[in-house]
PDB file of N, CA and C in Angstrom:
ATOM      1  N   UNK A   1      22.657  13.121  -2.268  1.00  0.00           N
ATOM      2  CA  UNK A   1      21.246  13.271  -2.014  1.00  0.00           C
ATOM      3  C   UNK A   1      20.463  12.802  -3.245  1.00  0.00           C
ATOM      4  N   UNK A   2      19.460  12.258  -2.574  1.00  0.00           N
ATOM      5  CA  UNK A   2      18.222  11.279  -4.208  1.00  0.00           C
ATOM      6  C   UNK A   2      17.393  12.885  -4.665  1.00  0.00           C
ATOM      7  N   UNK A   3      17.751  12.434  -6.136  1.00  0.00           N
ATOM      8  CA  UNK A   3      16.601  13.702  -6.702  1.00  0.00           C
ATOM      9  C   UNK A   3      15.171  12.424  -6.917  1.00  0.00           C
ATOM     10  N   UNK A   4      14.288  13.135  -5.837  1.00  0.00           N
ATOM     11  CA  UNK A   4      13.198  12.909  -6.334  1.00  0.00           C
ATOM     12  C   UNK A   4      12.388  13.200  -7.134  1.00  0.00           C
ATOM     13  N   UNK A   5      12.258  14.596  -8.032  1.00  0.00           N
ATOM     14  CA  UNK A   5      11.757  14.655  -8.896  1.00  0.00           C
ATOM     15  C   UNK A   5      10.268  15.583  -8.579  1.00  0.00           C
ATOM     16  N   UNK A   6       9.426  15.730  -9.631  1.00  0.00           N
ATOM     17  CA  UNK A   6       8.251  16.250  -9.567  1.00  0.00           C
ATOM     18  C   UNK A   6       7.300  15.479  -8.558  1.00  0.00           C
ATOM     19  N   UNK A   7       6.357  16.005  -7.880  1.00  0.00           N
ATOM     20  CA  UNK A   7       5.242  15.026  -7.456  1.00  0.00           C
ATOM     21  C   UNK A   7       4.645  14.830  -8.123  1.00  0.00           C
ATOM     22  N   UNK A   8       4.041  13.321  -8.365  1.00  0.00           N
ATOM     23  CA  UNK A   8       3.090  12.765  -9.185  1.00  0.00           C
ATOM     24  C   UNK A   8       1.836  13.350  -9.165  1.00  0.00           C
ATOM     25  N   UNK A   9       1.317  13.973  -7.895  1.00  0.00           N
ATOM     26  CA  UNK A   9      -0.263  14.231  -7.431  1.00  0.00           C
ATOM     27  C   UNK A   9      -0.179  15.947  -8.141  1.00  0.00           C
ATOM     28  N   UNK A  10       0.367  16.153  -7.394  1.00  0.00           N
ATOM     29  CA  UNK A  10       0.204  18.160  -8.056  1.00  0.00           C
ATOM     30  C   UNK A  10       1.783  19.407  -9.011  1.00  0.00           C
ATOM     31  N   UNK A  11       2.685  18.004  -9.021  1.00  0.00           N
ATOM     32  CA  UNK A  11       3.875  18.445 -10.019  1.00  0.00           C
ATOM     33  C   UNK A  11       4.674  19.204  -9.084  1.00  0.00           C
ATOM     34  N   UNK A  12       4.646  19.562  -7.710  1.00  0.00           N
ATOM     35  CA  UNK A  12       5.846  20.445  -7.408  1.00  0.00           C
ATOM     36  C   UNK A  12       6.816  19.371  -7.455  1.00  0.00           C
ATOM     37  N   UNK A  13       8.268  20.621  -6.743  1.00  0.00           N
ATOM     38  CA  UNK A  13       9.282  19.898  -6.830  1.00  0.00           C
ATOM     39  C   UNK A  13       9.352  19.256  -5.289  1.00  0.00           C
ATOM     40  N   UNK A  14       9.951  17.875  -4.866  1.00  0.00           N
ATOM     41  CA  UNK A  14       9.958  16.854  -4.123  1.00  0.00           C
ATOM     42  C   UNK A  14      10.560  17.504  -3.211  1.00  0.00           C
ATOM     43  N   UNK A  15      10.978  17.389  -2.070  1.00  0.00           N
ATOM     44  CA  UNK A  15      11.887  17.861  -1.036  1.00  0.00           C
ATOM     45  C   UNK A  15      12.410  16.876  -0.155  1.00  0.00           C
ATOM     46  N   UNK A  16      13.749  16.592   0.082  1.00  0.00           N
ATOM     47  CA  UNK A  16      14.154  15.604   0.656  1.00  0.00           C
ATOM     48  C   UNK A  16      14.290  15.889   2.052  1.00  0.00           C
ATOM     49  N   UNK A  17      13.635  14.818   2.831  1.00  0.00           N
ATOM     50  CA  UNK A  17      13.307  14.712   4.527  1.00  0.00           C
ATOM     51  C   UNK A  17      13.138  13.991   5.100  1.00  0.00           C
ATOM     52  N   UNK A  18      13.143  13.447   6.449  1.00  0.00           N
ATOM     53  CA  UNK A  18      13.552  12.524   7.372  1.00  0.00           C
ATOM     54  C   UNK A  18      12.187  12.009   7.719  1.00  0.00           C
ATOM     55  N   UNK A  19      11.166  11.357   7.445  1.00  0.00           N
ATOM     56  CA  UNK A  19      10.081  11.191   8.017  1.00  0.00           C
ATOM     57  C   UNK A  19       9.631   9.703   9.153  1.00  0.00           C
ATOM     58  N   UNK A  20       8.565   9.951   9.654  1.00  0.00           N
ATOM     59  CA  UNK A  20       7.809   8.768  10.025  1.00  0.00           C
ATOM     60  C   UNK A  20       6.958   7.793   9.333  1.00  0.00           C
ATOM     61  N   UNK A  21       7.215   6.687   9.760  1.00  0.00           N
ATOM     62  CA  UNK A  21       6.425   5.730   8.075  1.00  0.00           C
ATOM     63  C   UNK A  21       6.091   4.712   9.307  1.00  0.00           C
ATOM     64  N   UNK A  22       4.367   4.675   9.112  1.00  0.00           N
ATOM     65  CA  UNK A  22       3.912   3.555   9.601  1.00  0.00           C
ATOM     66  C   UNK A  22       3.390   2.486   8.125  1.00  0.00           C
ATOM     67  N   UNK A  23       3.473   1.149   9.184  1.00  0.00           N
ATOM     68  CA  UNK A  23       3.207  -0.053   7.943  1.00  0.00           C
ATOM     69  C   UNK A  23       2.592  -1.326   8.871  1.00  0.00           C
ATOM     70  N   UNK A  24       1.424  -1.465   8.725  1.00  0.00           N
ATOM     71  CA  UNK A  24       0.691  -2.809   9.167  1.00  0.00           C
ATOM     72  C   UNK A  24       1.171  -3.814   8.798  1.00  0.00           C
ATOM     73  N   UNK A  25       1.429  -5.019   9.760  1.00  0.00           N
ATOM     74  CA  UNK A  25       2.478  -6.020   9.404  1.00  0.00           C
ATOM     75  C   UNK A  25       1.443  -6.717  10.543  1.00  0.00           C
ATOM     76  N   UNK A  26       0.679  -7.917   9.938  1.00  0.00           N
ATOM     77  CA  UNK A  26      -0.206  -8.889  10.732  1.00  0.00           C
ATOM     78  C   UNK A  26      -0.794  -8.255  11.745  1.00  0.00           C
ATOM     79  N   UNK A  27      -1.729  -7.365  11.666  1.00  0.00           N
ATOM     80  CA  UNK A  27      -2.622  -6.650  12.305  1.00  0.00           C
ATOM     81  C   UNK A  27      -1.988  -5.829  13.289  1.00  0.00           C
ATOM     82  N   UNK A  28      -0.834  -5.487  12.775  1.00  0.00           N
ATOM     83  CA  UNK A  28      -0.165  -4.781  14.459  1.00  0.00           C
ATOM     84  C   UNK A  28       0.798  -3.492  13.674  1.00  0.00           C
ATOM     85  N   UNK A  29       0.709  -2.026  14.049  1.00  0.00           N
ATOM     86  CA  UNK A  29       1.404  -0.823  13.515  1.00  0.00           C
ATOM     87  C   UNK A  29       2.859  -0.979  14.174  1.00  0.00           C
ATOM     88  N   UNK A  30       3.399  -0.596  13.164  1.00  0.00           N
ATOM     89  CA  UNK A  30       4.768  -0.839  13.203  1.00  0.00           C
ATOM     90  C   UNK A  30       4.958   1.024  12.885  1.00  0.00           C
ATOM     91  N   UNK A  31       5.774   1.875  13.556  1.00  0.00           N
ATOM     92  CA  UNK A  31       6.663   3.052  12.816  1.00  0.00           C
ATOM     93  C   UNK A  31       8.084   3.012  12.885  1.00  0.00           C
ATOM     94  N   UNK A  32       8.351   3.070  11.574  1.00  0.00           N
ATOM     95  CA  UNK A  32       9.480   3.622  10.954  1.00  0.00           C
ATOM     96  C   UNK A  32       9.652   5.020  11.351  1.00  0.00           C
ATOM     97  N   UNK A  33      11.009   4.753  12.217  1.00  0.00           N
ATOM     98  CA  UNK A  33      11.373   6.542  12.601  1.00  0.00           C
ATOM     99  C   UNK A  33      12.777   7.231  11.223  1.00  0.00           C
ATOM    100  N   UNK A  34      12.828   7.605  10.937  1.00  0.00           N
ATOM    101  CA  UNK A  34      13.857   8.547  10.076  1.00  0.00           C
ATOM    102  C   UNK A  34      14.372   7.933   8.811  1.00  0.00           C
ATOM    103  N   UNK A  35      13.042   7.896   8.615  1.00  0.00           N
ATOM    104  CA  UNK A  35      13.346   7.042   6.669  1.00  0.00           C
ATOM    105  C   UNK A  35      13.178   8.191   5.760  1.00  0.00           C
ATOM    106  N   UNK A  36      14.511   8.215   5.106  1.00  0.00           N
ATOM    107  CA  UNK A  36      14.674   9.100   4.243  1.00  0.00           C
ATOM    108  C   UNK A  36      13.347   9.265   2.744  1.00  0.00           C
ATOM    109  N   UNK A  37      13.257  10.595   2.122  1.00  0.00           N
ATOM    110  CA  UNK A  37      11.970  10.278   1.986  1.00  0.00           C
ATOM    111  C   UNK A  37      11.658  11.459   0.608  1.00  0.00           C
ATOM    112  N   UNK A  38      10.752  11.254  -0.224  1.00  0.00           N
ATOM    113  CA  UNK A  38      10.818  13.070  -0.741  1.00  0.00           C
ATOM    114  C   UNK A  38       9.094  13.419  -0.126  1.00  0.00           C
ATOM    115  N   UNK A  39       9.008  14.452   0.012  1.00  0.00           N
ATOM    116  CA  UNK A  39       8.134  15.147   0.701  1.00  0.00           C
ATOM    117  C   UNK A  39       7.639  15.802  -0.200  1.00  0.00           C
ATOM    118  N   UNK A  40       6.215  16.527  -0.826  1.00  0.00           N
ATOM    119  CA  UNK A  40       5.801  17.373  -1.106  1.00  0.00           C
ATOM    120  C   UNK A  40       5.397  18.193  -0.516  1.00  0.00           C
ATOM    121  N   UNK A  41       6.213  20.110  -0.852  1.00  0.00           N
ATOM    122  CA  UNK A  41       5.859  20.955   0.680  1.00  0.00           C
ATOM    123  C   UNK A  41       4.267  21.756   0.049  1.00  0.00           C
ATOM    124  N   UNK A  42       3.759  21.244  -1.745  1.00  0.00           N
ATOM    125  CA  UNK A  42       2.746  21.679  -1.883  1.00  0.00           C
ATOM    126  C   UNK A  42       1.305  20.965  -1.578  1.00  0.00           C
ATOM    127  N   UNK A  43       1.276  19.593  -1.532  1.00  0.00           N
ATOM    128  CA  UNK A  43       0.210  18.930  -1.161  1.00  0.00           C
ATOM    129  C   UNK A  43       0.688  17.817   0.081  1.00  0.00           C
ATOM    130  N   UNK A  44       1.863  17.760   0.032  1.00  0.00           N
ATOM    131  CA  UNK A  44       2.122  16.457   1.662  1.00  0.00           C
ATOM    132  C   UNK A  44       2.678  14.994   1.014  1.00  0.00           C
ATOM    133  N   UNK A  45       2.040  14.873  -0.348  1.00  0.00           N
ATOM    134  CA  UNK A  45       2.810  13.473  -0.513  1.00  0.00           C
ATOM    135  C   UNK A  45       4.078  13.144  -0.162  1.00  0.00           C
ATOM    136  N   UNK A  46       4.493  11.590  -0.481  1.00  0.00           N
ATOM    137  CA  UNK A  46       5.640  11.120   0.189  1.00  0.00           C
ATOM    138  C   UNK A  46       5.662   9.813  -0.291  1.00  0.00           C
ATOM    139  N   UNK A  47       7.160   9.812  -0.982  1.00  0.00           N
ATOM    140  CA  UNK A  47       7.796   8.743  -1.521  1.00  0.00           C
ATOM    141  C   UNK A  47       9.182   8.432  -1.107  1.00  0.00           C
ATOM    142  N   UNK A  48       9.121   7.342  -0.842  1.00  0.00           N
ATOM    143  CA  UNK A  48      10.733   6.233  -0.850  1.00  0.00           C
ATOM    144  C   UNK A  48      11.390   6.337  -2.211  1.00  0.00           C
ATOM    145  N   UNK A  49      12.757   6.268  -2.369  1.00  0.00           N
ATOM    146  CA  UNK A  49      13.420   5.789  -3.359  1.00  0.00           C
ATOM    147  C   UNK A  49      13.194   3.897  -3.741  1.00  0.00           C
ATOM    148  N   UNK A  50      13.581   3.249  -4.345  1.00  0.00           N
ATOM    149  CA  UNK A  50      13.586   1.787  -4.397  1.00  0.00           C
ATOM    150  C   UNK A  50      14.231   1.115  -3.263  1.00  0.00           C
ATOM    151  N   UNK A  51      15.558   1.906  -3.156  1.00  0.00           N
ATOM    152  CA  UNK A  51      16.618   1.334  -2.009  1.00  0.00           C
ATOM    153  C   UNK A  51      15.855   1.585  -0.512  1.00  0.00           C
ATOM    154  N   UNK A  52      15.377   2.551  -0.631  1.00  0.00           N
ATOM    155  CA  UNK A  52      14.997   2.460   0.855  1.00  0.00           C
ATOM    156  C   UNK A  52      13.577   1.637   1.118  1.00  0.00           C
ATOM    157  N   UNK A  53      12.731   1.361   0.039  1.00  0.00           N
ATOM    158  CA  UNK A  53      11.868   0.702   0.182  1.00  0.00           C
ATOM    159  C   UNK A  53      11.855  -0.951   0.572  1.00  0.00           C
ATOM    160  N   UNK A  54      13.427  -1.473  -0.006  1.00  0.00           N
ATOM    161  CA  UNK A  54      13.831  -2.726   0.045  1.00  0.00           C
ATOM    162  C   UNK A  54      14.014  -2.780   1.539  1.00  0.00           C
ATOM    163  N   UNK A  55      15.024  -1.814   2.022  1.00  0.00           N
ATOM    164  CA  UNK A  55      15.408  -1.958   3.744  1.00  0.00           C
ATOM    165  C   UNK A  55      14.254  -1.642   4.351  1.00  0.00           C
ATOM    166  N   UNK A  56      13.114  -0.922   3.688  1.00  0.00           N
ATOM    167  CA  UNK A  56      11.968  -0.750   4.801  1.00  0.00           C
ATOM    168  C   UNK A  56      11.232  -2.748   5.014  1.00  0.00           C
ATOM    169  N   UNK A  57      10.587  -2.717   3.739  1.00  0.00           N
ATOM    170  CA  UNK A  57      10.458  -4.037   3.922  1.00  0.00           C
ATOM    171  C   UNK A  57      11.362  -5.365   4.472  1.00  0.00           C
ATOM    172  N   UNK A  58      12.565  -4.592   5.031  1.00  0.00           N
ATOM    173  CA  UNK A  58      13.786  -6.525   5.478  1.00  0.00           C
ATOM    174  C   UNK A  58      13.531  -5.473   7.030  1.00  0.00           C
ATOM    175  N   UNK A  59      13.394  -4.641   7.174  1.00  0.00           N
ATOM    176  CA  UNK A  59      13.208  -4.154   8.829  1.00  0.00           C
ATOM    177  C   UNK A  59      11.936  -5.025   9.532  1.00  0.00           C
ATOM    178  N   UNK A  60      10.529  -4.906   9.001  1.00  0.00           N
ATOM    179  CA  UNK A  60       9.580  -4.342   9.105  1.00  0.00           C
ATOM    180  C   UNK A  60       9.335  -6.747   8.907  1.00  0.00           C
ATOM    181  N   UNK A  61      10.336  -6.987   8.517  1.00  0.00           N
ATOM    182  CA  UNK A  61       9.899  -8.908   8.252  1.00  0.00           C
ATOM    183  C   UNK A  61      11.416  -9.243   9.724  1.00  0.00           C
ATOM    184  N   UNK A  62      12.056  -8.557  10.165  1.00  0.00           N
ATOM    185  CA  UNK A  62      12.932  -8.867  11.233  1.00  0.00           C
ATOM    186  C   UNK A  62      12.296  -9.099  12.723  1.00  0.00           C
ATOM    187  N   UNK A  63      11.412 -10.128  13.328  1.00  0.00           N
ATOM    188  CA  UNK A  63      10.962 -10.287  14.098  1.00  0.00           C
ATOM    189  C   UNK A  63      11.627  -9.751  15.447  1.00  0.00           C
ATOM    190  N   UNK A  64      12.568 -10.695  15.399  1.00  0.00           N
ATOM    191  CA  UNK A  64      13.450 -10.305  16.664  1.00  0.00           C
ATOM    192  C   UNK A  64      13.589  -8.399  16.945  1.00  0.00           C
ATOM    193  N   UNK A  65      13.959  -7.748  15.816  1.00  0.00           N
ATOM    194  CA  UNK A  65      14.099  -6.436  16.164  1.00  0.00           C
ATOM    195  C   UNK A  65      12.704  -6.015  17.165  1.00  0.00           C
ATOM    196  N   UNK A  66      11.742  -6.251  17.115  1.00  0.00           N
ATOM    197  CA  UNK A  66      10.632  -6.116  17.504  1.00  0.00           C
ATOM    198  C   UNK A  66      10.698  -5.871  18.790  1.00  0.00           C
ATOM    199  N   UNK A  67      11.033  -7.121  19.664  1.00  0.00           N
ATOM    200  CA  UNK A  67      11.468  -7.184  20.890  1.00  0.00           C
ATOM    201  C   UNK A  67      12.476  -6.332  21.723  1.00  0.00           C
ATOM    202  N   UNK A  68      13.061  -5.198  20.755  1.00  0.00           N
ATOM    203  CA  UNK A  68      14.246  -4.595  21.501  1.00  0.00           C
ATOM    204  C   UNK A  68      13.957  -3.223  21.579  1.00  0.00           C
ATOM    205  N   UNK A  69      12.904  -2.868  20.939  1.00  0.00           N
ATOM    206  CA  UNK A  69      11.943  -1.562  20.421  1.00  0.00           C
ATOM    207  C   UNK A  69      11.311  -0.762  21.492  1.00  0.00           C
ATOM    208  N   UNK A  70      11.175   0.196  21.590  1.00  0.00           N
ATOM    209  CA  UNK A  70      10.503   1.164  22.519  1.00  0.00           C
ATOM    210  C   UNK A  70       9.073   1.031  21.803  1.00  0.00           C
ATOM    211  N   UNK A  71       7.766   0.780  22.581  1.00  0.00           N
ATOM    212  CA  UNK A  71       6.417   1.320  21.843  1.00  0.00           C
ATOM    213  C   UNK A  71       5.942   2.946  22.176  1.00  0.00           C
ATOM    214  N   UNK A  72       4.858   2.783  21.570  1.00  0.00           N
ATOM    215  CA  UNK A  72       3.811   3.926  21.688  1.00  0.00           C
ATOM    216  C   UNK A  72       2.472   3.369  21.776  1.00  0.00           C
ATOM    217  N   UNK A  73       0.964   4.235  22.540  1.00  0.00           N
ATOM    218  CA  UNK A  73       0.198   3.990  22.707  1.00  0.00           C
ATOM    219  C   UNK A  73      -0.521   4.825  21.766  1.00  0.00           C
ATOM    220  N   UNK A  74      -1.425   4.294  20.981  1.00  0.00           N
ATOM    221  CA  UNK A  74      -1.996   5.112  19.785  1.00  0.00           C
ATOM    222  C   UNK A  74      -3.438   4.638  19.701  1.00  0.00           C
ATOM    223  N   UNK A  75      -3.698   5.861  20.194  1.00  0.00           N
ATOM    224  CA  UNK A  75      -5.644   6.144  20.460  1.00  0.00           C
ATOM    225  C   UNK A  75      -6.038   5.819  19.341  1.00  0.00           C
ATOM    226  N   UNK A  76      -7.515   4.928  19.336  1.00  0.00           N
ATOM    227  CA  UNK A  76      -8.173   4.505  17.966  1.00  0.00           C
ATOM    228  C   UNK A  76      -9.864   5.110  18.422  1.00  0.00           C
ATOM    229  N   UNK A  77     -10.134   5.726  17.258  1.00  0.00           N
ATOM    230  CA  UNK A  77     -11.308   6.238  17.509  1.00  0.00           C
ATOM    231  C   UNK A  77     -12.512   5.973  16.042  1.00  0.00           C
ATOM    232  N   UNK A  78     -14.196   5.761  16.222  1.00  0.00           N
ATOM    233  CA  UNK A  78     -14.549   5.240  15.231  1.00  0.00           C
ATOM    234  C   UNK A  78     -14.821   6.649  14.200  1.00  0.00           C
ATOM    235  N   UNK A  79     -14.948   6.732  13.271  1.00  0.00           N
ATOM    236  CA  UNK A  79     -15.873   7.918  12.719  1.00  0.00           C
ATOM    237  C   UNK A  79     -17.091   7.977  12.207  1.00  0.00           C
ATOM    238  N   UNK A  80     -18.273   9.076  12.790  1.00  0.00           N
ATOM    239  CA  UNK A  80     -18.998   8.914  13.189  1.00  0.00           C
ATOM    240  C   UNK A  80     -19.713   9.624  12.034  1.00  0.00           C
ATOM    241  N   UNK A  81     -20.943   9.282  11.865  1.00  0.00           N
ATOM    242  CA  UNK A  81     -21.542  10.154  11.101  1.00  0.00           C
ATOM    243  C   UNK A  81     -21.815  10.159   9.498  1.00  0.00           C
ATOM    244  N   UNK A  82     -22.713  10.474   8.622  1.00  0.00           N
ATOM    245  CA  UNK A  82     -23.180   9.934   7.110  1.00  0.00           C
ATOM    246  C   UNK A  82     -22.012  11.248   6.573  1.00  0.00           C
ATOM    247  N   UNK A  83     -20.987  10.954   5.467  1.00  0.00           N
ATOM    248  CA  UNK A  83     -20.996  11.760   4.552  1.00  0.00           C
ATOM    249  C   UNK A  83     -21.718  12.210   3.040  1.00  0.00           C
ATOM    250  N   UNK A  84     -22.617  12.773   2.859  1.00  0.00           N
ATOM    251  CA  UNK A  84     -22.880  13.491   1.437  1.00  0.00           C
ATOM    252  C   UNK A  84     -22.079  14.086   0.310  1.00  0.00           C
TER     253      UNK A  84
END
């Protein structure tokens, strides 16, 4: 198992977990299902090791895989309204 280490954002310790990773690739969402990952269980961040960042990026440039893929339909909505 990867020691991830402290979180950068609020210093807890990392927690290793299976997550979902979306990544825009020529205007179109792509998710990554069960990419190993460290998690922060005090603020939510989330980091890759190097190695898995390399196979995320040779997945995510494999066209053909594309075609063999189950989708999802993912509601887009605008947000509305001035923040102060």
């Amino acid at each position: 198992m990867y020691d991830y280490g402290a979180c950068h954002v609020c210093g807890s310790r990392m927690e290793s977990k299976r997550i979902k990773q979306d990544i825009w690739v020529k205007k179109k969402l792509i998710v990554v299902e069960d990419v190993p990952a460290g998690v922060c269980p005090q603020c939510g961040e989330k980091v890759v090791n190097a190695d898995v960042g390399r196979r995320l990026a040779a997945v995510v440039t494999d066209a053909k895989r594309f075609r063999k893929t189950r989708t999802i339909a993912v509601p887009v909505i605008q947000f509305a309204g001035d923040v102060a």
